[in-house]
C-alpha atoms as a PDB file:
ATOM      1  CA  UNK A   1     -22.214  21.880  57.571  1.00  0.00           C
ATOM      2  CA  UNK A   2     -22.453  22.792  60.569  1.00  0.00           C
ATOM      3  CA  UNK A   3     -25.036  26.874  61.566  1.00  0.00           C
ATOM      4  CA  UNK A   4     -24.343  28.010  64.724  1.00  0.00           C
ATOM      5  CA  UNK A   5     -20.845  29.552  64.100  1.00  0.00           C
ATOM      6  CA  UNK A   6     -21.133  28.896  59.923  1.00  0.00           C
ATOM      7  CA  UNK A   7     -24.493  30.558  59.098  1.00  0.00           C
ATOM      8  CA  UNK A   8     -25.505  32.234  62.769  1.00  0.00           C
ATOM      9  CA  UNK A   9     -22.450  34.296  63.922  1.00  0.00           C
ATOM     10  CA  UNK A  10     -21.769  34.027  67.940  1.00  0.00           C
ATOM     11  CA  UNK A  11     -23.065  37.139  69.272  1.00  0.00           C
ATOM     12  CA  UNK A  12     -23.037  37.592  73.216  1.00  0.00           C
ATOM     13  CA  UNK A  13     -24.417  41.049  73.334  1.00  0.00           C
ATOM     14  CA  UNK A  14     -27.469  40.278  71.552  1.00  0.00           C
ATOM     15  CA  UNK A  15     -29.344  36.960  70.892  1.00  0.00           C
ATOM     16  CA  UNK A  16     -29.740  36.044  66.886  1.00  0.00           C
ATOM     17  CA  UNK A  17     -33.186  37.288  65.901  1.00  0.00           C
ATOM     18  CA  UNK A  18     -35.454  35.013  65.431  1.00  0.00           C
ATOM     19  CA  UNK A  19     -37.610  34.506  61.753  1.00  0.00           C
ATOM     20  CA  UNK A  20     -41.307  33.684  61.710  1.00  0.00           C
ATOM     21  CA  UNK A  21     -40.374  30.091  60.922  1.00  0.00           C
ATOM     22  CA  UNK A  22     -39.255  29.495  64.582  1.00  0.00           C
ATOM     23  CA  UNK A  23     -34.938  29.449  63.234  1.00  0.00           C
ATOM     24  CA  UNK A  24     -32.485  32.403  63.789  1.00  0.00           C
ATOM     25  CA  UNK A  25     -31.714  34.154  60.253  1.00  0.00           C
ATOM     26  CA  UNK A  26     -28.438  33.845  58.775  1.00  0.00           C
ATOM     27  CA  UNK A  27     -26.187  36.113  58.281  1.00  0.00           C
ATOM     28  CA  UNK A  28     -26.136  38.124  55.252  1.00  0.00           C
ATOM     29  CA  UNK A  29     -22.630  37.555  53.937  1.00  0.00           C
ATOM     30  CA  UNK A  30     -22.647  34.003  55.112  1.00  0.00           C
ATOM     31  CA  UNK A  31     -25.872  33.694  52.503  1.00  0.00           C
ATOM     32  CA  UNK A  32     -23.941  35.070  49.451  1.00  0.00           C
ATOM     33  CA  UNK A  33     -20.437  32.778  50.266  1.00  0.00           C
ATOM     34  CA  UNK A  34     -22.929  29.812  50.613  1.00  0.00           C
ATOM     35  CA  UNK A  35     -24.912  30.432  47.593  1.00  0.00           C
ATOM     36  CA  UNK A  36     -21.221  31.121  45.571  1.00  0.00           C
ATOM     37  CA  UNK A  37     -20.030  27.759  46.894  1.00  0.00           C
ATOM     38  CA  UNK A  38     -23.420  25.731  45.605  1.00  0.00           C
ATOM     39  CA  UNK A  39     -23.083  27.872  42.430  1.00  0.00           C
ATOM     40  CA  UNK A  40     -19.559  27.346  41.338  1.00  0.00           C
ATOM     41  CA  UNK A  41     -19.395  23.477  42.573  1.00  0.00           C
ATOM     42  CA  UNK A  42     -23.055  21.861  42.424  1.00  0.00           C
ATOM     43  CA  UNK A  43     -22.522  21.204  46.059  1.00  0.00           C
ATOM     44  CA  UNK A  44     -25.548  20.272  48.870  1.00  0.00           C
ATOM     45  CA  UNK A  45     -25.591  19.977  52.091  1.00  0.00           C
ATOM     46  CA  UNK A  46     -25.239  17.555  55.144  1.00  0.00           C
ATOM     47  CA  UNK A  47     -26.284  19.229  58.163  1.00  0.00           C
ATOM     48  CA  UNK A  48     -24.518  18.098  60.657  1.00  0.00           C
ATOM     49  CA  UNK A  49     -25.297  21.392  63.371  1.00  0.00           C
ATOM     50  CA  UNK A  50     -26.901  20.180  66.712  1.00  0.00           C
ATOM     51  CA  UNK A  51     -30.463  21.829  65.533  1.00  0.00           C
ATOM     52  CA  UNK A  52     -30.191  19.337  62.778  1.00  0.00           C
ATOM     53  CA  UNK A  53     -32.727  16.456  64.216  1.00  0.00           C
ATOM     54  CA  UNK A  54     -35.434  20.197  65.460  1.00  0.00           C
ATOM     55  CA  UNK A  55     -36.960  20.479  61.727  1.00  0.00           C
ATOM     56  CA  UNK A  56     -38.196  17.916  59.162  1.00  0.00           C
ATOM     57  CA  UNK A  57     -36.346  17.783  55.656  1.00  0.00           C
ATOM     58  CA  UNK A  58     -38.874  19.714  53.954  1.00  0.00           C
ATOM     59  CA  UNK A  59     -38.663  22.175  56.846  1.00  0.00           C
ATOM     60  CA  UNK A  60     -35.420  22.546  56.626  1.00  0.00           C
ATOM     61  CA  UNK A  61     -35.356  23.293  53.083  1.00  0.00           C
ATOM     62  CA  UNK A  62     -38.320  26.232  53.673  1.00  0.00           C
ATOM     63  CA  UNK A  63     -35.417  27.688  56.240  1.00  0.00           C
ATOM     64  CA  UNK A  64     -32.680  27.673  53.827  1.00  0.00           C
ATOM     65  CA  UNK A  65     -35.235  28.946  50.902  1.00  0.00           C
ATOM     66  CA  UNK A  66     -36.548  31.539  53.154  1.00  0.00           C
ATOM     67  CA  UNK A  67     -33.342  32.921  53.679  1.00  0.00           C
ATOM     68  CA  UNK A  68     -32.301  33.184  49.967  1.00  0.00           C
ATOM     69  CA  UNK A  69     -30.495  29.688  49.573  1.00  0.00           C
ATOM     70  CA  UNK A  70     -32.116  26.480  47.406  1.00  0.00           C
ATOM     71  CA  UNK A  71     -29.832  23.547  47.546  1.00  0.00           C
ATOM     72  CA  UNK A  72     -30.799  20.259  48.484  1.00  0.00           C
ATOM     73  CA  UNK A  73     -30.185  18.932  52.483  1.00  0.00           C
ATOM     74  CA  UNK A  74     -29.337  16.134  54.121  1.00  0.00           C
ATOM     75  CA  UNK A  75     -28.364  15.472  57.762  1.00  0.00           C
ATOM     76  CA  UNK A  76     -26.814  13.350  59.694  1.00  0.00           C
ATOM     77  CA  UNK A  77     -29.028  10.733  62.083  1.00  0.00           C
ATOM     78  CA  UNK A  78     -30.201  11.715  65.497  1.00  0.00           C
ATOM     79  CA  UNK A  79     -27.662  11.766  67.839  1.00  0.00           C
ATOM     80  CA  UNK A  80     -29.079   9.374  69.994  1.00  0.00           C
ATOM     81  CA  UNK A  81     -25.688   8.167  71.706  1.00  0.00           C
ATOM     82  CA  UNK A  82     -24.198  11.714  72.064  1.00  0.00           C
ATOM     83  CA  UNK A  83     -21.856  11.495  69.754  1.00  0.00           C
ATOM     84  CA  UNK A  84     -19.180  14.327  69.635  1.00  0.00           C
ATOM     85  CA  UNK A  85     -19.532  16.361  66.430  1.00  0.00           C
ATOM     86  CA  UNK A  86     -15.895  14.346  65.470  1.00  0.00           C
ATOM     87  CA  UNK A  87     -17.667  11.372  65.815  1.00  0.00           C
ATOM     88  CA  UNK A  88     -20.908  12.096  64.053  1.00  0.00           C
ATOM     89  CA  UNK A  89     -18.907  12.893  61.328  1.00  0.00           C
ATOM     90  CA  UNK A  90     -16.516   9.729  61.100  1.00  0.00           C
ATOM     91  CA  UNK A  91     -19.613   7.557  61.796  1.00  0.00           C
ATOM     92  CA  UNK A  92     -21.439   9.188  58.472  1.00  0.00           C
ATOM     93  CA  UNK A  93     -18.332   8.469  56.689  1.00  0.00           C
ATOM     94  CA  UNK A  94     -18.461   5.391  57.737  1.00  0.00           C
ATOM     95  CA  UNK A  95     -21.571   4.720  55.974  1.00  0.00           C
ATOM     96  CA  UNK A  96     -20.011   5.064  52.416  1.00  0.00           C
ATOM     97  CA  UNK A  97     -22.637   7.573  51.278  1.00  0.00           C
ATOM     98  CA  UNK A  98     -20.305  10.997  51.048  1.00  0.00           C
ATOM     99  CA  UNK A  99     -18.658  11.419  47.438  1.00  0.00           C
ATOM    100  CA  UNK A 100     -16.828  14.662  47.579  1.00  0.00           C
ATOM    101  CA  UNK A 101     -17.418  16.446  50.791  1.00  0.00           C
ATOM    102  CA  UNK A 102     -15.803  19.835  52.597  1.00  0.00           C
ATOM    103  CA  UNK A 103     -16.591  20.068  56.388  1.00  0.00           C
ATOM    104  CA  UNK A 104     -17.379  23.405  57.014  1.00  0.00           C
ATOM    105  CA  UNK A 105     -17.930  23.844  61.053  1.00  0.00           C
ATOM    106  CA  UNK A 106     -16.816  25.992  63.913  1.00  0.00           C
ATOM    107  CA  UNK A 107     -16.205  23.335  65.990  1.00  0.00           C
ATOM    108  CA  UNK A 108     -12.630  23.058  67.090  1.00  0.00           C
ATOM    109  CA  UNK A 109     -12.651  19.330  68.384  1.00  0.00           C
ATOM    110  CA  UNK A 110     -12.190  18.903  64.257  1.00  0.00           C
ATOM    111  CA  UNK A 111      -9.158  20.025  64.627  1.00  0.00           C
ATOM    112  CA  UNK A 112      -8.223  16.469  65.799  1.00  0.00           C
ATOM    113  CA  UNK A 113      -9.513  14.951  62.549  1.00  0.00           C
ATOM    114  CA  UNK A 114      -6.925  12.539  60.577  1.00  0.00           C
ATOM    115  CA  UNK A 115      -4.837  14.569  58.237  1.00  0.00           C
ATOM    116  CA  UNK A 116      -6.402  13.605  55.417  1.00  0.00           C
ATOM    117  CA  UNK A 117      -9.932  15.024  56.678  1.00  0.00           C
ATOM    118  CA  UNK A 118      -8.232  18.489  58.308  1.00  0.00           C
ATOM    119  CA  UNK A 119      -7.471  18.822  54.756  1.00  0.00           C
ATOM    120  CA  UNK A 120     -11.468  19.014  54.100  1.00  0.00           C
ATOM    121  CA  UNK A 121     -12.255  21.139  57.154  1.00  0.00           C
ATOM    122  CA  UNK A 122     -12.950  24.952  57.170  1.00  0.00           C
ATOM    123  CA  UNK A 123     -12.714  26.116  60.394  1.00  0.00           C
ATOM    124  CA  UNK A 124     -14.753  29.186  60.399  1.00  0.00           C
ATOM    125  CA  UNK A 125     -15.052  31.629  63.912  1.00  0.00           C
ATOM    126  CA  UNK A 126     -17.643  31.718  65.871  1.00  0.00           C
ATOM    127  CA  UNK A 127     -18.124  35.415  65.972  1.00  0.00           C
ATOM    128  CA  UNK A 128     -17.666  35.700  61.948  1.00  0.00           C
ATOM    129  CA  UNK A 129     -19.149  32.854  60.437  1.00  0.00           C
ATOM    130  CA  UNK A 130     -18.830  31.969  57.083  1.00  0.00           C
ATOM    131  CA  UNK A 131     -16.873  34.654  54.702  1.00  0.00           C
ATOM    132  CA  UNK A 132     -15.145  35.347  51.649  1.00  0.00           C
ATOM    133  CA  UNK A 133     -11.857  33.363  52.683  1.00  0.00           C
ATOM    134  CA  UNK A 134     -13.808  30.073  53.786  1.00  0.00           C
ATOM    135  CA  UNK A 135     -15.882  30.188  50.668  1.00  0.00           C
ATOM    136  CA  UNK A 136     -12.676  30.036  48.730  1.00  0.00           C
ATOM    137  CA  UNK A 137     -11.448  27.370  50.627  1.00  0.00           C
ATOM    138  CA  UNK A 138     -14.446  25.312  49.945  1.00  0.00           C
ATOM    139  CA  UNK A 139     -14.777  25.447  46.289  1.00  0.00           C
ATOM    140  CA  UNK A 140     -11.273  24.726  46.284  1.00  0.00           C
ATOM    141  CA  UNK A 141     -11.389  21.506  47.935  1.00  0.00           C
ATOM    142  CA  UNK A 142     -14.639  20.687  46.169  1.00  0.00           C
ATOM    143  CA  UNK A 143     -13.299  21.675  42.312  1.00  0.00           C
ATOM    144  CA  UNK A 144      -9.928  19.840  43.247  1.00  0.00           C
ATOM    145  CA  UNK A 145     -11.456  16.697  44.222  1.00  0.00           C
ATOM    146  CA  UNK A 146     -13.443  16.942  41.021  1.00  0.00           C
ATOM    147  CA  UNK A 147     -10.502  17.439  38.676  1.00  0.00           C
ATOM    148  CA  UNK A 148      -8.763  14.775  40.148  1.00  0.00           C
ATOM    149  CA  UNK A 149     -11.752  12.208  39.200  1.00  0.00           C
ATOM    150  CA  UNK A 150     -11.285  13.568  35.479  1.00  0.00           C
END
């Protein structure tokens, strides 16, 4: 999952305000469709947002806490070779480690994903961020990939 876009909405008239732990706050509805998704699938997270290699684990889990959401994180490694989010992504599922996964991102370079992953992408907008719609695409995905293993 990626933030900026996801959890921060774009806003070019105003810069995202800032918490006391140093990280923008999320936006409110983007909150409650996150906490529905981990509620009604069991999910966590991989980070995969560019901010992702700025806070420790722990830290990382006091930012999502402090903003109403306890799920257990992950991220993906330090992009060391500057990697293009696409690539980041293929490269951690390369490693074997994902089970059942839903890319949720802004980023529209995803958009040239295989089929098969477009089919776990939700492309949210920068300016909205996470809502209603993209929370139902999630679970979706998630619970479907779950029934299937049954």
């Amino acid at each position: 999952m990626d933030i900026d876009g996801v959890m921060v909405p774009a806003t070019s008239w105003k810069p995202a305000e800032t918490l006391a732990d140093g990280f923008a706050a999320f936006s409110r509805n983007a909150v409650v469709h996150l906490n529905r998704i981990i509620a009604e699938t069991g999910a966590s997270i991989v980070l995969t947002t560019s901010h992702k290699s700025s806070f420790s684990l722990s830290q990382w889990l006091e930012i999502f806490s402090a903003r109403g959401i306890n799920v257990g994180i992950e991220r993906l490694d330090d992009n060391a070779d500057n990697l293009s989010r696409k690539e980041e992504i293929l490269k951690w599922l390369g490693t074997g480690t994902e089970e059942s996964f839903v890319i949720i991102d802004d980023d529209k370079s995803l958009n040239g994903l295989s089929t098969t992953l477009k089919e776990r992408l939700v492309l949210t907008s920068p300016m909205v961020g996470l809502n209603e719609y993209h929370a139902d695409v999630a679970i979706h995905i998630l619970l479907k990939e779950t029934h299937e293993l049954v």
